[in-house]
Structures are given as structure tokens and as C-alpha cells.
PDB file of N, CA and C in Angstrom:
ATOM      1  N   UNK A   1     -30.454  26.511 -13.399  1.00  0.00           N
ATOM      2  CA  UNK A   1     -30.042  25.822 -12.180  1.00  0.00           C
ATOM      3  C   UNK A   1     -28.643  25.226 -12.380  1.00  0.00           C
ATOM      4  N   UNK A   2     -27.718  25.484 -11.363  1.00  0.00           N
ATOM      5  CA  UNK A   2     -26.265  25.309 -11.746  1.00  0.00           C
ATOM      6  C   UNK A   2     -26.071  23.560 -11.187  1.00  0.00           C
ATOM      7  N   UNK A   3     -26.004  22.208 -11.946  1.00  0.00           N
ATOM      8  CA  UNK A   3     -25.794  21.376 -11.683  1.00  0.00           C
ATOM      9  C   UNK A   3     -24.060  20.998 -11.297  1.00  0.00           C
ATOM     10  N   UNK A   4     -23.949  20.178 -10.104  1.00  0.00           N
ATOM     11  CA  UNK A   4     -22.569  19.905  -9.863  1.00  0.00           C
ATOM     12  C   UNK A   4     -21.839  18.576 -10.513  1.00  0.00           C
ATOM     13  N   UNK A   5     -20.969  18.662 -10.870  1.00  0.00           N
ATOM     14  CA  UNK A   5     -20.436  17.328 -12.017  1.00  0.00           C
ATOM     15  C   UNK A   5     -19.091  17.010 -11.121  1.00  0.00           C
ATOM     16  N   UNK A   6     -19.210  15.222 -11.061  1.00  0.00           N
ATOM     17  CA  UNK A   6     -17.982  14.756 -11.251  1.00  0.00           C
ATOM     18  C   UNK A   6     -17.241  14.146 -12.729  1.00  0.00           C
ATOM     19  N   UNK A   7     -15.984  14.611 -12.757  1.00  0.00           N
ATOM     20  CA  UNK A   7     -15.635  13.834 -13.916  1.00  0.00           C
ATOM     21  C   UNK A   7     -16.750  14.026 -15.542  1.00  0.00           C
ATOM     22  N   UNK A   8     -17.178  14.812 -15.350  1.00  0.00           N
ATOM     23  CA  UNK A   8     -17.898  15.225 -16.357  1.00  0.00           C
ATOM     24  C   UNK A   8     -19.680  14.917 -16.554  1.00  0.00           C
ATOM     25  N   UNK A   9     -19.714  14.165 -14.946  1.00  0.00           N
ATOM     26  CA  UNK A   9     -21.103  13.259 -14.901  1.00  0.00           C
ATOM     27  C   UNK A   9     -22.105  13.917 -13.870  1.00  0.00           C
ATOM     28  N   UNK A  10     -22.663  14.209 -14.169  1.00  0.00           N
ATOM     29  CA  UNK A  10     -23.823  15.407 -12.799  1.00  0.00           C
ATOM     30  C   UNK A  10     -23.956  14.047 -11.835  1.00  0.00           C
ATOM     31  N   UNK A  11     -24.202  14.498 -10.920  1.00  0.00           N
ATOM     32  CA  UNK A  11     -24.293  13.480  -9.520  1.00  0.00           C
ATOM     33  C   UNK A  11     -25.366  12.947  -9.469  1.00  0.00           C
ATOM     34  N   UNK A  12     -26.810  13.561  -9.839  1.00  0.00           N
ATOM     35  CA  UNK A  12     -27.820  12.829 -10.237  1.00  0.00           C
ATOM     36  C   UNK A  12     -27.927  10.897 -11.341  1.00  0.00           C
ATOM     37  N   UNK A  13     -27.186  11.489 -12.009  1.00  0.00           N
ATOM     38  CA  UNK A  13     -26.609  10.716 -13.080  1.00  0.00           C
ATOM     39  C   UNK A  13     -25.889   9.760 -12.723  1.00  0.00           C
ATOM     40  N   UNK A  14     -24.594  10.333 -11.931  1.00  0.00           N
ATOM     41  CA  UNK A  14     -23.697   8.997 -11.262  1.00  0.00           C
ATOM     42  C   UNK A  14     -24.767   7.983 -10.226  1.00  0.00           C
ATOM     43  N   UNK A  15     -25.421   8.479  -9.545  1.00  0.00           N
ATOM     44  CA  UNK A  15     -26.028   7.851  -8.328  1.00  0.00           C
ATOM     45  C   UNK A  15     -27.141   7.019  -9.292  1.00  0.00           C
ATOM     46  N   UNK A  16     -27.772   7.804 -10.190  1.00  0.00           N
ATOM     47  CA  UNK A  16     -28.277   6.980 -11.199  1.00  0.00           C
ATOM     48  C   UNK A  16     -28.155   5.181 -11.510  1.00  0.00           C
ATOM     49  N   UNK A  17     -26.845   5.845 -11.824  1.00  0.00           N
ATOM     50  CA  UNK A  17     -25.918   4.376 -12.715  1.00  0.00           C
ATOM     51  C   UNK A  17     -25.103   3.640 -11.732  1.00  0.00           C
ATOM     52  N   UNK A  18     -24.642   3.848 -10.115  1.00  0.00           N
ATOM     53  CA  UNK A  18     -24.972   2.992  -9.145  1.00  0.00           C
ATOM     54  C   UNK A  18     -25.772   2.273  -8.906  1.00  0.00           C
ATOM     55  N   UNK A  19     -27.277   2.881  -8.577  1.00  0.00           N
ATOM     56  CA  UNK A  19     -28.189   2.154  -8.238  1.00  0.00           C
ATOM     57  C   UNK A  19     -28.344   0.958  -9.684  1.00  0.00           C
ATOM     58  N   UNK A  20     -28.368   1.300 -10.529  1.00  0.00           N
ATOM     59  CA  UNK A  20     -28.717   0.383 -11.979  1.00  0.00           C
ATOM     60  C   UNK A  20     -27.426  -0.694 -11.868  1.00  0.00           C
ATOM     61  N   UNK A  21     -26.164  -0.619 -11.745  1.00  0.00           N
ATOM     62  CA  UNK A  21     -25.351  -1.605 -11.673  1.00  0.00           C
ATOM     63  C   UNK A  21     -24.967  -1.803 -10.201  1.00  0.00           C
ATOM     64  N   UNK A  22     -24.876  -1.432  -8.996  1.00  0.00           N
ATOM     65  CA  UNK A  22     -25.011  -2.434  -8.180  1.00  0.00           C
ATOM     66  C   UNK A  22     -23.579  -1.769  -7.662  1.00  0.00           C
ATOM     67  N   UNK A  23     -23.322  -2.321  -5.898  1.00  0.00           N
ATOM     68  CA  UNK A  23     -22.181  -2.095  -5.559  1.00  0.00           C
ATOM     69  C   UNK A  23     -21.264  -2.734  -5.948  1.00  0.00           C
ATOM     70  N   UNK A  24     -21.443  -4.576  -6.523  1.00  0.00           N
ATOM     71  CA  UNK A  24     -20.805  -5.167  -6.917  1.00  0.00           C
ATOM     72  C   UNK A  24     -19.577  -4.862  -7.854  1.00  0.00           C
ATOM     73  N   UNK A  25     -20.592  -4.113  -8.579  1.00  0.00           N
ATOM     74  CA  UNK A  25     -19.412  -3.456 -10.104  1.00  0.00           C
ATOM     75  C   UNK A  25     -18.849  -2.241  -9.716  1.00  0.00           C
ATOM     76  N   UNK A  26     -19.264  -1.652  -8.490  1.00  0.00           N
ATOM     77  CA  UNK A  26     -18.597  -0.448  -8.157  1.00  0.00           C
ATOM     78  C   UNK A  26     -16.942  -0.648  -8.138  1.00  0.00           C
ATOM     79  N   UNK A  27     -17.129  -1.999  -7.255  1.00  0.00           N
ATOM     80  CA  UNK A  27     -15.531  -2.304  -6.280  1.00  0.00           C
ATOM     81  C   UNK A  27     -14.988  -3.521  -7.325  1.00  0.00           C
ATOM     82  N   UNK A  28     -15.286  -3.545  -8.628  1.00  0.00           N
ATOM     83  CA  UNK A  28     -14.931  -4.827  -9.297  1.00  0.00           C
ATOM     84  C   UNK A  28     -12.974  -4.315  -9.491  1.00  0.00           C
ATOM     85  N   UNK A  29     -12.172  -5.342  -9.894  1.00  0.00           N
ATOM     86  CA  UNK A  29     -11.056  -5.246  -9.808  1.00  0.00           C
ATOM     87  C   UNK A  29     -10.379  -4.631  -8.621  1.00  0.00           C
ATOM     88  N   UNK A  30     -10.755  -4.826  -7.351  1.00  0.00           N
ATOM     89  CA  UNK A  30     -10.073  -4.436  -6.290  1.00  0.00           C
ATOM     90  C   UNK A  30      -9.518  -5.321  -5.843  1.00  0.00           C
ATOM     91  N   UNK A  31      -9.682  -6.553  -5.796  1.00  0.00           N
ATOM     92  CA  UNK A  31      -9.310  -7.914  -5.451  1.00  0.00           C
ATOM     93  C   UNK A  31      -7.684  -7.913  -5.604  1.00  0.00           C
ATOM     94  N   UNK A  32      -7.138  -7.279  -6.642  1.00  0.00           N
ATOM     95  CA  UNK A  32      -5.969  -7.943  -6.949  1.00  0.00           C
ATOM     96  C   UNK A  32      -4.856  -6.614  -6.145  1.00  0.00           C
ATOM     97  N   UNK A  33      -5.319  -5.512  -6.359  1.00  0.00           N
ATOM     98  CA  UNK A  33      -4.312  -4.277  -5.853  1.00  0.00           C
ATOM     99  C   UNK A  33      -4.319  -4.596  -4.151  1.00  0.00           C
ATOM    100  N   UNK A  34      -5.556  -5.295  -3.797  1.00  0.00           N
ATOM    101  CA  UNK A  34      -5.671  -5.554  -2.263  1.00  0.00           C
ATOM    102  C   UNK A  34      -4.524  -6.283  -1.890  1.00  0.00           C
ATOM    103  N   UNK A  35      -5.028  -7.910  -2.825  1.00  0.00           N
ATOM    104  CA  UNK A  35      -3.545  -9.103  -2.276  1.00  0.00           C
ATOM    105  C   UNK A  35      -2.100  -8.339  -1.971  1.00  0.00           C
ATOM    106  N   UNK A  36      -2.121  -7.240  -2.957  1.00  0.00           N
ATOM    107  CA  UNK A  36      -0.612  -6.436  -3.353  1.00  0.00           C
ATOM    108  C   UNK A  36      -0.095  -6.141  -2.457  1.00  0.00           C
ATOM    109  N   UNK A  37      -1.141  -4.811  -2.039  1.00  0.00           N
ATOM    110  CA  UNK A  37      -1.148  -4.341  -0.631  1.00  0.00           C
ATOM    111  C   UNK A  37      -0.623  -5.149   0.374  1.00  0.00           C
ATOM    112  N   UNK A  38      -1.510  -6.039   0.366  1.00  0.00           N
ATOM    113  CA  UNK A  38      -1.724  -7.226   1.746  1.00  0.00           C
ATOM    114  C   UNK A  38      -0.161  -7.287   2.090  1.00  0.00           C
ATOM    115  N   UNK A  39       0.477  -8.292   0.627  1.00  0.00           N
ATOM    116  CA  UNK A  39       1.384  -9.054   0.514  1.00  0.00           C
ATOM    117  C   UNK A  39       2.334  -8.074   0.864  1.00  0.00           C
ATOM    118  N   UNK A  40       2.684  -7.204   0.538  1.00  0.00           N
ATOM    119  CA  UNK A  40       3.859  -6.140   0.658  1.00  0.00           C
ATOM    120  C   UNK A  40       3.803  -5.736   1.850  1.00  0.00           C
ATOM    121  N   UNK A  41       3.087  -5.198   2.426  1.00  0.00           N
ATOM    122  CA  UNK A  41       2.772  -4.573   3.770  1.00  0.00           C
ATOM    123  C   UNK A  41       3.058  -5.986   4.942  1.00  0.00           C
ATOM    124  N   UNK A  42       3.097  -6.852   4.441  1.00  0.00           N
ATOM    125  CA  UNK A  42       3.334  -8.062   5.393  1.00  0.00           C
ATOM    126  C   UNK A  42       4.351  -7.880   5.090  1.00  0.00           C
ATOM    127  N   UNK A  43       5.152  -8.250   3.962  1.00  0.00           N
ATOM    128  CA  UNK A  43       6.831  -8.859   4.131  1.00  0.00           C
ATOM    129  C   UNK A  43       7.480  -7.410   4.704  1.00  0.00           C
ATOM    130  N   UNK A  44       7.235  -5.861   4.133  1.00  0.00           N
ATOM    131  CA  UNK A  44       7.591  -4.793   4.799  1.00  0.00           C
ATOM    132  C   UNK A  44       8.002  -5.109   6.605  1.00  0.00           C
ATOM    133  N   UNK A  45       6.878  -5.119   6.958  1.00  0.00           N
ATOM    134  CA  UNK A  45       6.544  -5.111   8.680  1.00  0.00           C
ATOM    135  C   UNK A  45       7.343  -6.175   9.225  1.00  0.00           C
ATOM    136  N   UNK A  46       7.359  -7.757   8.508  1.00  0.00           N
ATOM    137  CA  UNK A  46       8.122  -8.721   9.137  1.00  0.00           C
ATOM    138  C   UNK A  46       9.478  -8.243   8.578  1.00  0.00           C
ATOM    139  N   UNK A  47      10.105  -8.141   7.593  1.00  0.00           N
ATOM    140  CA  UNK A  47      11.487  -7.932   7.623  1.00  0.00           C
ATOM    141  C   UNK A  47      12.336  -6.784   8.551  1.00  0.00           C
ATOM    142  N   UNK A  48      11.004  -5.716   8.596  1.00  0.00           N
ATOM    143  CA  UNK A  48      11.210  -4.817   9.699  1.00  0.00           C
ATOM    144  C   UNK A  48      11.523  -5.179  11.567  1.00  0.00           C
ATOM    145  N   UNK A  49      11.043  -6.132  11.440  1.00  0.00           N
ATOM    146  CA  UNK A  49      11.005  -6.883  13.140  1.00  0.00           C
ATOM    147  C   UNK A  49      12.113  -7.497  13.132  1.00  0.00           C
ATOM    148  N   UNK A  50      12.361  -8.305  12.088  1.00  0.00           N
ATOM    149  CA  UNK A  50      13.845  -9.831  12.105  1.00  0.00           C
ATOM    150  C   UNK A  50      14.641  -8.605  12.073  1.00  0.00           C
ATOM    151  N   UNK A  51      14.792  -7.421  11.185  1.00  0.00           N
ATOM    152  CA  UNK A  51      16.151  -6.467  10.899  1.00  0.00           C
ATOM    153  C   UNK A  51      16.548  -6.299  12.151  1.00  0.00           C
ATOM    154  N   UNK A  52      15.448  -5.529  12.811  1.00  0.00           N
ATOM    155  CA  UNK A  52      15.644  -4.775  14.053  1.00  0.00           C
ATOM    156  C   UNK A  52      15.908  -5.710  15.173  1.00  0.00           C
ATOM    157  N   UNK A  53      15.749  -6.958  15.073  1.00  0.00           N
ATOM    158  CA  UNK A  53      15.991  -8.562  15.974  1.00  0.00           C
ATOM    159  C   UNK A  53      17.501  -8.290  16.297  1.00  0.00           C
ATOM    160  N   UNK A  54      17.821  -8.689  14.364  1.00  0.00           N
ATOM    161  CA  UNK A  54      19.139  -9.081  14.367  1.00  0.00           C
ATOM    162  C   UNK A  54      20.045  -8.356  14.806  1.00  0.00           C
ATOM    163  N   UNK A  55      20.046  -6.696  14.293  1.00  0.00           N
ATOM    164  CA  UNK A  55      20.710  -5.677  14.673  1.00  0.00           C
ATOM    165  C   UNK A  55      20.674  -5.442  16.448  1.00  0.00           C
ATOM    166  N   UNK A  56      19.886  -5.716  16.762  1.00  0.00           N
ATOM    167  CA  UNK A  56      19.460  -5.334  18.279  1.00  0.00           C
ATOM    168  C   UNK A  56      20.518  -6.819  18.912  1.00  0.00           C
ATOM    169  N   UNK A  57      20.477  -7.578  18.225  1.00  0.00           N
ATOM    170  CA  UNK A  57      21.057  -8.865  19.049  1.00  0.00           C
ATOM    171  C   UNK A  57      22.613  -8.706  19.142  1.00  0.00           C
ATOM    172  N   UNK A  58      22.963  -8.175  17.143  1.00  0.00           N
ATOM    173  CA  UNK A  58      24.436  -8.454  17.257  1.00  0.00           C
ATOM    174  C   UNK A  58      25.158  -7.166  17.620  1.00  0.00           C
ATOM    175  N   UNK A  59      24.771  -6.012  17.577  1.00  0.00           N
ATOM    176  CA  UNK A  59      25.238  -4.944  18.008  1.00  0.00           C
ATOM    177  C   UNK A  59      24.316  -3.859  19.371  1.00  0.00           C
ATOM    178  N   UNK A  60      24.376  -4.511  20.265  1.00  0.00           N
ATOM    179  CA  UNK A  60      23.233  -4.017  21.529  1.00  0.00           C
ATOM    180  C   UNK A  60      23.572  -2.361  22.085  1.00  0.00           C
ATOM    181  N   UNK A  61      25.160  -2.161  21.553  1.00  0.00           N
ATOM    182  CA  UNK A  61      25.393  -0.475  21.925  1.00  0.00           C
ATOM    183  C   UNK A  61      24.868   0.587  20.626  1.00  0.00           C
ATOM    184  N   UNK A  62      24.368  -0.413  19.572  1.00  0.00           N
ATOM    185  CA  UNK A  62      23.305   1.231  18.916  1.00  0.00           C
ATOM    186  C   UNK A  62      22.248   1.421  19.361  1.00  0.00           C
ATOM    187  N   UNK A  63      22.335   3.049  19.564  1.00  0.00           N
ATOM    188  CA  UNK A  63      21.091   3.745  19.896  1.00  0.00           C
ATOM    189  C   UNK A  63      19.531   3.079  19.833  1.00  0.00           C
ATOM    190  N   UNK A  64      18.632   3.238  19.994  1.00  0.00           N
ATOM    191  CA  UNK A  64      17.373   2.489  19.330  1.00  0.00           C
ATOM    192  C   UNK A  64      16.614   3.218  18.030  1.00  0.00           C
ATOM    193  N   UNK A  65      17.181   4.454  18.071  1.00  0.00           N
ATOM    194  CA  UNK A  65      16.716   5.309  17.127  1.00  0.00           C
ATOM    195  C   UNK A  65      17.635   4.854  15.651  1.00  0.00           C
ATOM    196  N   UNK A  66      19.003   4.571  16.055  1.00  0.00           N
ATOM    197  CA  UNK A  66      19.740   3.837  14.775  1.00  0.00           C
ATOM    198  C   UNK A  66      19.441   2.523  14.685  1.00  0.00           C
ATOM    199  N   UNK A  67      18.562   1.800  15.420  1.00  0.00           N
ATOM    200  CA  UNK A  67      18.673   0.348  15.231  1.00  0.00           C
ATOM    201  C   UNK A  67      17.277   0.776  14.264  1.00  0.00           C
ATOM    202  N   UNK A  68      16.291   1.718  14.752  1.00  0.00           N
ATOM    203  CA  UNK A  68      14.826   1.241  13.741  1.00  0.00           C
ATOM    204  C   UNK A  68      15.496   1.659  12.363  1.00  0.00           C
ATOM    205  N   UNK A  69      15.921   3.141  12.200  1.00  0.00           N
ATOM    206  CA  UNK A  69      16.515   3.734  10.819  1.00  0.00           C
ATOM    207  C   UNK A  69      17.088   2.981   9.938  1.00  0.00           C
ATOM    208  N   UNK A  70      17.975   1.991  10.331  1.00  0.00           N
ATOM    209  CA  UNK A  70      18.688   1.110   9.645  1.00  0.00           C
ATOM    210  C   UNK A  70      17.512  -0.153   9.077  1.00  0.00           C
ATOM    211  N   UNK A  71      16.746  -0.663   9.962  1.00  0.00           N
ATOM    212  CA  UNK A  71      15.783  -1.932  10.114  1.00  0.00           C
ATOM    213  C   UNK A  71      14.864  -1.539   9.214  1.00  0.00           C
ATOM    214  N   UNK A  72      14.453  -0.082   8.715  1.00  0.00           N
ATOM    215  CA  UNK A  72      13.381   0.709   7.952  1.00  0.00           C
ATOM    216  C   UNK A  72      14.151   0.368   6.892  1.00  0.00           C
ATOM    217  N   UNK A  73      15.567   1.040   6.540  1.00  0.00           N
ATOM    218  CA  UNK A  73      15.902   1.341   4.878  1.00  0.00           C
ATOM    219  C   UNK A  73      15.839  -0.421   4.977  1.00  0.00           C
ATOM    220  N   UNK A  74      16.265  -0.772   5.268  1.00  0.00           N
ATOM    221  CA  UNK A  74      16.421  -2.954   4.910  1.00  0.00           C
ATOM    222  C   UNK A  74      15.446  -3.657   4.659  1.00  0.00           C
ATOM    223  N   UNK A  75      14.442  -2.670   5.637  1.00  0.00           N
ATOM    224  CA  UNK A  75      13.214  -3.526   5.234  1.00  0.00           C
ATOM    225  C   UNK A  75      12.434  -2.806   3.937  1.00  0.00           C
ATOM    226  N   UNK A  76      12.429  -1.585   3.713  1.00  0.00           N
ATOM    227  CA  UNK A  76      12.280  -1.209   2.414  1.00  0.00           C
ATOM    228  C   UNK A  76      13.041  -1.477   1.502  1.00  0.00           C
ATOM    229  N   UNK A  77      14.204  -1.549   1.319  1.00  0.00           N
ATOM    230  CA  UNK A  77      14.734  -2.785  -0.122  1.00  0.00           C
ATOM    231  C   UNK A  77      14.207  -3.951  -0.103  1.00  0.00           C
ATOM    232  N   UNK A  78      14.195  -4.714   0.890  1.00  0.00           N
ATOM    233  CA  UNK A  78      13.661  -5.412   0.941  1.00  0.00           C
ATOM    234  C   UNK A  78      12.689  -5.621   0.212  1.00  0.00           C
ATOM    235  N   UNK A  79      11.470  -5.116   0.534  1.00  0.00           N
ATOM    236  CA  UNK A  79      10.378  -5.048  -0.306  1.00  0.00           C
ATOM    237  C   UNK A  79       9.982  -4.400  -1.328  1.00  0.00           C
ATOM    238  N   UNK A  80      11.294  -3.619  -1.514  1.00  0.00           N
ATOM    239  CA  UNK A  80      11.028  -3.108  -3.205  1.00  0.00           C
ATOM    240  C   UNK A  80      11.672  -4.313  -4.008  1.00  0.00           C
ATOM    241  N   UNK A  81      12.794  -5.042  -3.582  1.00  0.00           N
ATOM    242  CA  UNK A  81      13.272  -6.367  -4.638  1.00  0.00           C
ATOM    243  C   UNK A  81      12.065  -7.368  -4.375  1.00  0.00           C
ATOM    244  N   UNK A  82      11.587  -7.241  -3.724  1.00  0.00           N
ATOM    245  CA  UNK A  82      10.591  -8.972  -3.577  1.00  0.00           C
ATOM    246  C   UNK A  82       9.389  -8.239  -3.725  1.00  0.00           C
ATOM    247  N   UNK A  83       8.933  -7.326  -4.119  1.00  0.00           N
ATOM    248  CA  UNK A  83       7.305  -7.035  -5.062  1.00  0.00           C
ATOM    249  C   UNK A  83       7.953  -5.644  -5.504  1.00  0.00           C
ATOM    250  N   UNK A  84       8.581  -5.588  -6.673  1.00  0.00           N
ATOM    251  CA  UNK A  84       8.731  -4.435  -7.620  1.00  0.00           C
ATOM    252  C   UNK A  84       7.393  -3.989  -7.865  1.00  0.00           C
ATOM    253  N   UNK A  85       6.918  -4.755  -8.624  1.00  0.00           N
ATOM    254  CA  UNK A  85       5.481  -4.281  -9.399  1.00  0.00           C
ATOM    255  C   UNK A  85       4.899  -3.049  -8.360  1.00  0.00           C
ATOM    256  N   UNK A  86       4.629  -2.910  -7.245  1.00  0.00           N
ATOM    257  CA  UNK A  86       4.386  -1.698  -6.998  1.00  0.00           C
ATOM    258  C   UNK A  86       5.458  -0.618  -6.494  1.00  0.00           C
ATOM    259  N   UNK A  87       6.507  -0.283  -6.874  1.00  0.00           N
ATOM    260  CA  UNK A  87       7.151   0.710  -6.961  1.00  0.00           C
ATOM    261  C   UNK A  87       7.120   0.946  -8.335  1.00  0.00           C
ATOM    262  N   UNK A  88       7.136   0.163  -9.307  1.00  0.00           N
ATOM    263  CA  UNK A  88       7.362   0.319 -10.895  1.00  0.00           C
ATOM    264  C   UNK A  88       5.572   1.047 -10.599  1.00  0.00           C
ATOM    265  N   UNK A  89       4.569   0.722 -10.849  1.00  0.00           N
ATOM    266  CA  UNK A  89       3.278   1.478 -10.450  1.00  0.00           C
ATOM    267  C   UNK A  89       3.299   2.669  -9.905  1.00  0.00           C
ATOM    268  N   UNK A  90       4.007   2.769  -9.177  1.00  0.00           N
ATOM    269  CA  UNK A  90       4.456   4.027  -8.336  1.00  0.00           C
ATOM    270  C   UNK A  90       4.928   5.582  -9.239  1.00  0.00           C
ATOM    271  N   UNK A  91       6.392   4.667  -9.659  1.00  0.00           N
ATOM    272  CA  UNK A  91       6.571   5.328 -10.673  1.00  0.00           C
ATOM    273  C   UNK A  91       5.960   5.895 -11.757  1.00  0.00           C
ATOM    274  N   UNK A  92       5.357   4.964 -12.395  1.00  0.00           N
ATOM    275  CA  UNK A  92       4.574   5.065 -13.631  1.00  0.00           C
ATOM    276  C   UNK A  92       3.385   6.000 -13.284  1.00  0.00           C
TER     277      UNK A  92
END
């Protein structure tokens, strides 16, 4: 009988050692890559709005298609200098 394996573990087996430790330990250490997420994806999105504010305020004859393009790369430096740790992750 041809059994199917993840990662080297028959599925019988994995579902096994779920039920015995619990969902708890499934999702353990997620806590911290979440905040990461959280945190980055916030300052991303808000620096993205003020860019596109400012640009939209002080120069009102660019396109809207050059006001987001510009408001995107700014707000992505942005948030690669103020949470490296996940582009260095990225990388790595």
C-alpha cells in the first residue's frame, strides 16, 4: 500500500502528533513574525497616504499615476529603513 508523506512523515503520523500536542503548539512562535507584519504593513500604508498627501498638495499638475509611483518607492524606503529586519529575512 503506497503511503503519502509530508516532509518525510506519512500523514497518518502527522495528524497523529497534532492531535497528541494540540493546536496550541501547532501556531507556537507566530506571535512575533505577526507584530512584524502588523508593524510594517502599518507604517508602509500610512507613509503611503502622507507621501501621496504631500505630493498631491505641493505639486497638483502630476498625473495621479506619478503621484502613487513616487508615494510607493517613499513609502517603501521608508519601511525598509524603519524595520530592516524583514528585508534582511528576506534576503537571507
Amino acid at each position: 500500500m503506497y503511503r503519502q508523506m509530508i516532509h518525510g512523515i506519512s500523514i497518518p503520523k502527522a495528524a497523529g502528533q497534532l492531535r497528541q500536542d494540540g493546536l496550541r503548539k501547532l501556531y507556537r512562535g507566530l506571535l512575533p513574525p505577526l507584530c512584524q507584519k502588523t508593524i510594517s504593513t502599518s507604517i508602509m500604508f500610512g507613509t503611503f497616504d502622507q507621501y501621496k498627501k504631500m505630493l498631491h498638495g505641493r505639486y497638483p499638475e502630476l498625473s495621479d499615476i506619478t503621484t502613487t509611483g513616487v508615494s510607493a518607492a517613499l513609502a517603501g524606503c521608508t519601511e525598509a529603513v524603519l524595520c530592516p529586519m524583514e528585508r534582511i529575512q528576506t534576503v537571507l
